[in-house]
N, C-alpha and C. Protein backbone atom coordinates (compact mmCIF):
# COMPACT_ATOMS: atom_id res chain seq x y z
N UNK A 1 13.70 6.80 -10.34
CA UNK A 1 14.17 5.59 -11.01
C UNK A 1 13.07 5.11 -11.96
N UNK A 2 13.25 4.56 -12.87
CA UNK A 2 12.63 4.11 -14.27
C UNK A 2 11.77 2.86 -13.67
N UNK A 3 10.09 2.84 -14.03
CA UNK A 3 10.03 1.66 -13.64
C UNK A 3 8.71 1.24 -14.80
N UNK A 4 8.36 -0.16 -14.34
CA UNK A 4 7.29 -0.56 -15.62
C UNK A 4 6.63 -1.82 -15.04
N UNK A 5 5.57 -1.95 -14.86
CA UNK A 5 4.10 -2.19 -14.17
C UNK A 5 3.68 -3.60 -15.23
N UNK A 6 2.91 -4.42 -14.29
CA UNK A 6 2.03 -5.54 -15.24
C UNK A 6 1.32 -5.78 -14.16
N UNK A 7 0.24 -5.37 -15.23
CA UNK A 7 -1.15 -6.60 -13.99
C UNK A 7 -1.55 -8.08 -15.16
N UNK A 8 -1.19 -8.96 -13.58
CA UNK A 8 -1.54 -10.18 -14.43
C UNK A 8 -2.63 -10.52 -14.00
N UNK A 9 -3.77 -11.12 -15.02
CA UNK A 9 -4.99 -11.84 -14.29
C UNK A 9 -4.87 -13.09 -14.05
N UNK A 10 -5.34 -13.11 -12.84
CA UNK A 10 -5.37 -14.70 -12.29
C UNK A 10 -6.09 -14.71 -11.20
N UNK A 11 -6.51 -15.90 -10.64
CA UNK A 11 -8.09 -15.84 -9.47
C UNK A 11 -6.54 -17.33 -8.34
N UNK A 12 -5.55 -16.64 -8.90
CA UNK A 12 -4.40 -17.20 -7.64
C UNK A 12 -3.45 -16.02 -7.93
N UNK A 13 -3.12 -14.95 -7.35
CA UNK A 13 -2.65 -14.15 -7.82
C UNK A 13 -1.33 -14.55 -6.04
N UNK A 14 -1.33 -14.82 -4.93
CA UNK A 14 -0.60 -15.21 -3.95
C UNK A 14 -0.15 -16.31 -4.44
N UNK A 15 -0.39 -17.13 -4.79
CA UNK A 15 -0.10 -18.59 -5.42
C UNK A 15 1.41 -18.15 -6.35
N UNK A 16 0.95 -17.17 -7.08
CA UNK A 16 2.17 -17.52 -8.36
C UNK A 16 3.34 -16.68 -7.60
N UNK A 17 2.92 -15.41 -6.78
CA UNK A 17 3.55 -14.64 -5.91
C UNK A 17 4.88 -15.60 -5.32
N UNK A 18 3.87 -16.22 -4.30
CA UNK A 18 5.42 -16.94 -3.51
C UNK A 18 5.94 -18.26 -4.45
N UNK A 19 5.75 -18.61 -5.41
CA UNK A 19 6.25 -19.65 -6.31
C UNK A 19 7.45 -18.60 -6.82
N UNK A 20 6.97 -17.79 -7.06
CA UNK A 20 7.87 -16.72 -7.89
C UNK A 20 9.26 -16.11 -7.12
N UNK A 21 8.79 -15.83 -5.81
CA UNK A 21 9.75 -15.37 -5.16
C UNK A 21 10.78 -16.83 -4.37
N UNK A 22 9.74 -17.84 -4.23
CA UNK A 22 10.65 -18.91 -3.63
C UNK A 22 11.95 -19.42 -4.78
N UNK A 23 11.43 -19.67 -5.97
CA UNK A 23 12.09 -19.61 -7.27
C UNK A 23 13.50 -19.19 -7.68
N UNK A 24 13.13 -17.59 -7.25
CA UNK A 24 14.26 -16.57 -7.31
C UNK A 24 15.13 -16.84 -6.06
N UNK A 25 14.73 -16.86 -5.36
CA UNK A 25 15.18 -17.11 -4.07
C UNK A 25 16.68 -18.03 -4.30
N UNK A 26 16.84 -19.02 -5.09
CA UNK A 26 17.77 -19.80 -5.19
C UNK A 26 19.35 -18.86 -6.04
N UNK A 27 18.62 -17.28 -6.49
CA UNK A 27 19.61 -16.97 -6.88
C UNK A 27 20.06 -15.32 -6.29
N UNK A 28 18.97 -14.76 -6.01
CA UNK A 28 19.09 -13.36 -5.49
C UNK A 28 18.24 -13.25 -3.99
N UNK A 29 18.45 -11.79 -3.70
CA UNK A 29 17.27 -12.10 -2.26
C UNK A 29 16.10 -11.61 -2.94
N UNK A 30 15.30 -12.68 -1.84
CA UNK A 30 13.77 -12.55 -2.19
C UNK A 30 12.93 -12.43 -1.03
N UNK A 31 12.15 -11.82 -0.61
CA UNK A 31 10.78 -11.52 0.55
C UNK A 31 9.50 -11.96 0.10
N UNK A 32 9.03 -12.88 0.81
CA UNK A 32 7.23 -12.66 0.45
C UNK A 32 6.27 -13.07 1.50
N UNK A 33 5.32 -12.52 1.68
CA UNK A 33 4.33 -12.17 2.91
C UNK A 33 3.29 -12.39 2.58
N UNK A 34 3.03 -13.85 3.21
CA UNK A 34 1.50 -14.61 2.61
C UNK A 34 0.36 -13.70 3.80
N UNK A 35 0.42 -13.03 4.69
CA UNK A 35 -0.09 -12.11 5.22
C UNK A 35 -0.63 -10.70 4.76
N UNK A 36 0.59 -10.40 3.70
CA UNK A 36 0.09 -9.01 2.86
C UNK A 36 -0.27 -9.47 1.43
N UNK A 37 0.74 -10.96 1.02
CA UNK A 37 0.39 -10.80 -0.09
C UNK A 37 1.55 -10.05 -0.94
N UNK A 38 2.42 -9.26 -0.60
CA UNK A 38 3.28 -8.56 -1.17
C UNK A 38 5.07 -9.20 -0.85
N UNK A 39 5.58 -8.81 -2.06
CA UNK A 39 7.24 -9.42 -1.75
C UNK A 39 7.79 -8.40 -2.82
N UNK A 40 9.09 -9.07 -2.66
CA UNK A 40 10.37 -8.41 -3.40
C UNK A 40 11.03 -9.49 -3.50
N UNK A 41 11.92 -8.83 -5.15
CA UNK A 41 13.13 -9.79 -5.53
C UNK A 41 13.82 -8.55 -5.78
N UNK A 42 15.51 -8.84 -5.36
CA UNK A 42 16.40 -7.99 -5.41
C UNK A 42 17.20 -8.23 -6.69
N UNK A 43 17.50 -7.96 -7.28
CA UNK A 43 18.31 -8.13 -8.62
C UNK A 43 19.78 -6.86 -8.39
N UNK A 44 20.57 -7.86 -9.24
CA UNK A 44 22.02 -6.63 -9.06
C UNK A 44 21.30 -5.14 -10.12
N UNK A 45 20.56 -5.75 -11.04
CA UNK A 45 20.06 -4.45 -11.99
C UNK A 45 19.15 -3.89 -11.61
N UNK A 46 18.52 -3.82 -10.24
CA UNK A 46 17.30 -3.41 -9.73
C UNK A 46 16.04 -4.05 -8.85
N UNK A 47 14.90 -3.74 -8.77
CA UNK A 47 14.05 -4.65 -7.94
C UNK A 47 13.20 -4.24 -8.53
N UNK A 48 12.56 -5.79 -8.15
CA UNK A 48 11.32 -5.89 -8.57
C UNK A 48 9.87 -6.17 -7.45
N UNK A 49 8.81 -5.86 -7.36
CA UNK A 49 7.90 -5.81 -6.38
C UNK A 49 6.70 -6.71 -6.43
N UNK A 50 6.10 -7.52 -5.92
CA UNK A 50 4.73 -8.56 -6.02
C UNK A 50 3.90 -8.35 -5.50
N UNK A 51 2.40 -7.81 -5.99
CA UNK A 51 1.57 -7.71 -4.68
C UNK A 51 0.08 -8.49 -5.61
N UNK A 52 -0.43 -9.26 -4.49
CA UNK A 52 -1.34 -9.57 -4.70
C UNK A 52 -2.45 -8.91 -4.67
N UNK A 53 -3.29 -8.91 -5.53
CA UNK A 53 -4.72 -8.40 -5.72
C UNK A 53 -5.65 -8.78 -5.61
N UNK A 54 -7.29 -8.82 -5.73
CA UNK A 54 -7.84 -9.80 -5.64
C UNK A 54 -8.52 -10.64 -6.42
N UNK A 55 -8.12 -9.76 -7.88
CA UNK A 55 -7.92 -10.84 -9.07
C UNK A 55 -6.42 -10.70 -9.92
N UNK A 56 -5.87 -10.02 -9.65
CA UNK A 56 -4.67 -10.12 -10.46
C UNK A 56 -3.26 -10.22 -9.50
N UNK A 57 -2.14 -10.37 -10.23
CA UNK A 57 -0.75 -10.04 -9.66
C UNK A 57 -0.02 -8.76 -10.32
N UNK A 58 0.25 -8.25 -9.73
CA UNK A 58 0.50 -6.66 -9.74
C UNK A 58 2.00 -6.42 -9.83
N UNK A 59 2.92 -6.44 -10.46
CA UNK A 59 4.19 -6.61 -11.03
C UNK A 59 5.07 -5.08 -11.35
N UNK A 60 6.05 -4.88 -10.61
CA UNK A 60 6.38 -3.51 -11.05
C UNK A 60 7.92 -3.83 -11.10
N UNK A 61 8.58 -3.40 -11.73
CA UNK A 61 10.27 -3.33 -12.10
C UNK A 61 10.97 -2.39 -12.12
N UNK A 62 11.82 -2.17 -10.89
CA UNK A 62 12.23 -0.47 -10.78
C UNK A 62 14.13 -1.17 -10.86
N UNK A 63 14.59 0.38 -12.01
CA UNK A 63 16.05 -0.04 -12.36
C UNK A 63 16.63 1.18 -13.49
N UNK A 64 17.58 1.16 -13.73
CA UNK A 64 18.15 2.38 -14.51
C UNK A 64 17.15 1.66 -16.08
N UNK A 65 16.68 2.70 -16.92
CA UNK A 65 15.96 2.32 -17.98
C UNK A 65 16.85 1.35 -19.04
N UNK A 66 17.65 1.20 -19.08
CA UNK A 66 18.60 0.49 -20.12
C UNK A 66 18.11 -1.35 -19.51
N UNK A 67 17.87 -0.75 -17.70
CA UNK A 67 17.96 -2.63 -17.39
C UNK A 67 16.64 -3.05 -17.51
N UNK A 68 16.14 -2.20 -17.46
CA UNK A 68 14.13 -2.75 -17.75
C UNK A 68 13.47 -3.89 -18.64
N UNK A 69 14.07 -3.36 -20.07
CA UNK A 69 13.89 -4.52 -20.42
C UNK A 69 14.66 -5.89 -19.67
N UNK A 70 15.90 -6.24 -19.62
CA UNK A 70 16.27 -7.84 -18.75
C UNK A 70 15.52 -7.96 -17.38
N UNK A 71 15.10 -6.81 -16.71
CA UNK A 71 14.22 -6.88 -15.42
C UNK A 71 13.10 -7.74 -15.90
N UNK A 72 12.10 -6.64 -16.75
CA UNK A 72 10.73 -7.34 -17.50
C UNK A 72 10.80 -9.15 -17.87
N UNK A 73 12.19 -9.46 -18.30
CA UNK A 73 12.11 -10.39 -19.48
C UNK A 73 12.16 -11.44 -17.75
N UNK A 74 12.98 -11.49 -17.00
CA UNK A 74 13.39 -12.43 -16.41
C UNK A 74 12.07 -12.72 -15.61
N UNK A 75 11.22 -11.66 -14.77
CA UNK A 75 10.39 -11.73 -14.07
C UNK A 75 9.18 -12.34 -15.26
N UNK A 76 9.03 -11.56 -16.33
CA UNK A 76 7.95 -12.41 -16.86
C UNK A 76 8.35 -13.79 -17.45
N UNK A 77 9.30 -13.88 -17.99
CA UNK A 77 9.71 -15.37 -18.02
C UNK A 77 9.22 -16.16 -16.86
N UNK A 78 9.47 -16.06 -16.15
CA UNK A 78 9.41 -17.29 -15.15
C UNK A 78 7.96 -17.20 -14.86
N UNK A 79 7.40 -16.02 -14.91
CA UNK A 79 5.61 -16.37 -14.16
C UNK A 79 4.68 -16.96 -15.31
N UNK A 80 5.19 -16.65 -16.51
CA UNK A 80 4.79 -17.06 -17.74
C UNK A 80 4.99 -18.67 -17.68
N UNK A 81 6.22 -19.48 -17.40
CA UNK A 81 6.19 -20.73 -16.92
C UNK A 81 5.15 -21.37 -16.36
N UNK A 82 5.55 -20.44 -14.58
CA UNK A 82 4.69 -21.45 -13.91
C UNK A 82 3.22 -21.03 -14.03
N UNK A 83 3.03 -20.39 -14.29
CA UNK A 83 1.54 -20.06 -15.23
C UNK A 83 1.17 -20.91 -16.41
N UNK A 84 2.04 -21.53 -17.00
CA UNK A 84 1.61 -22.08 -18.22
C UNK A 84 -0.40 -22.88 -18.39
N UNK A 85 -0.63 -23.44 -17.70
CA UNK A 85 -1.68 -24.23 -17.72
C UNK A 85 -3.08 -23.34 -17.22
N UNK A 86 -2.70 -21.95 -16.55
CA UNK A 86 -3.57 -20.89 -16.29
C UNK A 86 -3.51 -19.57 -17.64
N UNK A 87 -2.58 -20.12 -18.79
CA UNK A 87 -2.29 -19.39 -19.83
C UNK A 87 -2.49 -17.97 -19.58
N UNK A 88 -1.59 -17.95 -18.80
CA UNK A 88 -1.14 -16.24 -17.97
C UNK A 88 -0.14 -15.41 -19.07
N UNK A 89 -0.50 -14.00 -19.09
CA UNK A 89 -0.10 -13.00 -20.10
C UNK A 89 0.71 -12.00 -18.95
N UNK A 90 1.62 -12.04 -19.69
CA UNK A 90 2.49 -10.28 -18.59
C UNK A 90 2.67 -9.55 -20.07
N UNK A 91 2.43 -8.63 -19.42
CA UNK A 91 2.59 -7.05 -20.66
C UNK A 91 2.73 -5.99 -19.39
N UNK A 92 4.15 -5.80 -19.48
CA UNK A 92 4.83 -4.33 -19.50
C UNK A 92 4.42 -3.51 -20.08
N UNK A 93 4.36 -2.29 -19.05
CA UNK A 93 4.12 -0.72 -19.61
C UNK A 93 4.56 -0.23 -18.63
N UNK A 94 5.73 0.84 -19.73
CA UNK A 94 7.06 1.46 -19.05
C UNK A 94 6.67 2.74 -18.39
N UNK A 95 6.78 3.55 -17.38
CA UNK A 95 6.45 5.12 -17.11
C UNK A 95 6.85 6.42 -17.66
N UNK A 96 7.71 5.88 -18.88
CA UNK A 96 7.87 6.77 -20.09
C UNK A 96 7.08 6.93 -20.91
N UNK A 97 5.57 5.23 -21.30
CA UNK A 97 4.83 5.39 -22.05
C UNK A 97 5.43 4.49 -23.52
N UNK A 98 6.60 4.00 -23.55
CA UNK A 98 7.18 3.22 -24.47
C UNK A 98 6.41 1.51 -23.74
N UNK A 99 6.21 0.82 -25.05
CA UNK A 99 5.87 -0.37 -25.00
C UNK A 99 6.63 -1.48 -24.13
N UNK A 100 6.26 -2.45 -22.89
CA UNK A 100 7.47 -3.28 -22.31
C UNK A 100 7.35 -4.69 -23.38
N UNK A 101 7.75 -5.59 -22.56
CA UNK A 101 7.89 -6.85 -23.26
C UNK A 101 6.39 -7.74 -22.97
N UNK A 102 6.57 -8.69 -23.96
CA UNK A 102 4.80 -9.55 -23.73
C UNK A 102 5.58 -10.68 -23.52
N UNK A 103 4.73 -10.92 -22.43
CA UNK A 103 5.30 -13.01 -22.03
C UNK A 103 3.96 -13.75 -22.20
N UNK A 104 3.61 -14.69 -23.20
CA UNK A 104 3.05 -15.50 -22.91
C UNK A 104 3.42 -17.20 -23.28
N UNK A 105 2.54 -17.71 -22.77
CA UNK A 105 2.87 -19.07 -23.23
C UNK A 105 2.69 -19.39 -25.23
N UNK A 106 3.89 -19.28 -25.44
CA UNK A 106 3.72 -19.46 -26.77
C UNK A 106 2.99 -20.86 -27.21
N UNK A 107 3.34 -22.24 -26.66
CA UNK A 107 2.58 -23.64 -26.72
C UNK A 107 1.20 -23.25 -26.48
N UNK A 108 0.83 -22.61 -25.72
CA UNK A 108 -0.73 -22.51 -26.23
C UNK A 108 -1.49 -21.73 -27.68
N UNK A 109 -0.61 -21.37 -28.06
CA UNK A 109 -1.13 -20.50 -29.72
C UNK A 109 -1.55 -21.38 -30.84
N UNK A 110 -0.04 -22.53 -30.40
CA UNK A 110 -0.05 -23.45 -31.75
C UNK A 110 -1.36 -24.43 -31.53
């Protein structure tokens, strides 16, 4: 199955984890394990995986390649949010080697 990876830096990388999965939680199933550090969100187009690091969040999106991009966009959307004030970057990179999507906080540019 097609999948595509982001390491995000952050020195709260569990923090944005279960924000992220509690989040989702209100619409798909979601797991997260302040013990490992690691979760899942289930999506009808695929899943997606969270694991904490010990400086980054570690982001992977597994799904038929057509859904990758809306996988990428939704998961980095939202961490890109609640990240805003830690001006957190997600950049996808697909395992084909094609470019994913960039999330950042655009209000911090201007």
């Amino acid at each position: 199955m097609p999948v595509s990876v982001a390491r995000v830096a952050t020195d709260r990388p569990a923090r944005y984890a279960k924000q992220l999965a509690a989040h989702m939680s209100r619409r798909i199933e979601t797991s997260f394990s302040p013990e490992t550090g690691r979760g899942t969100l289930a999506f009808a187009a695929g899943t997606a995986t969270l694991e904490a690091q010990a400086d980054a969040l570690l982001l992977t999106v597994e799904g038929e390649r057509e859904n990758l991009p809306g996988l990428e966009d939704v998961v980095g959307r939202h961490l890109v949010r609640f990240g805003a004030r830690d001006e957190l970057v997600v950049e996808w990179h697909r395992d084909n080697g094609e470019a994913g999507l960039v999330h950042r906080n655009e209000e911090s540019e201007a």
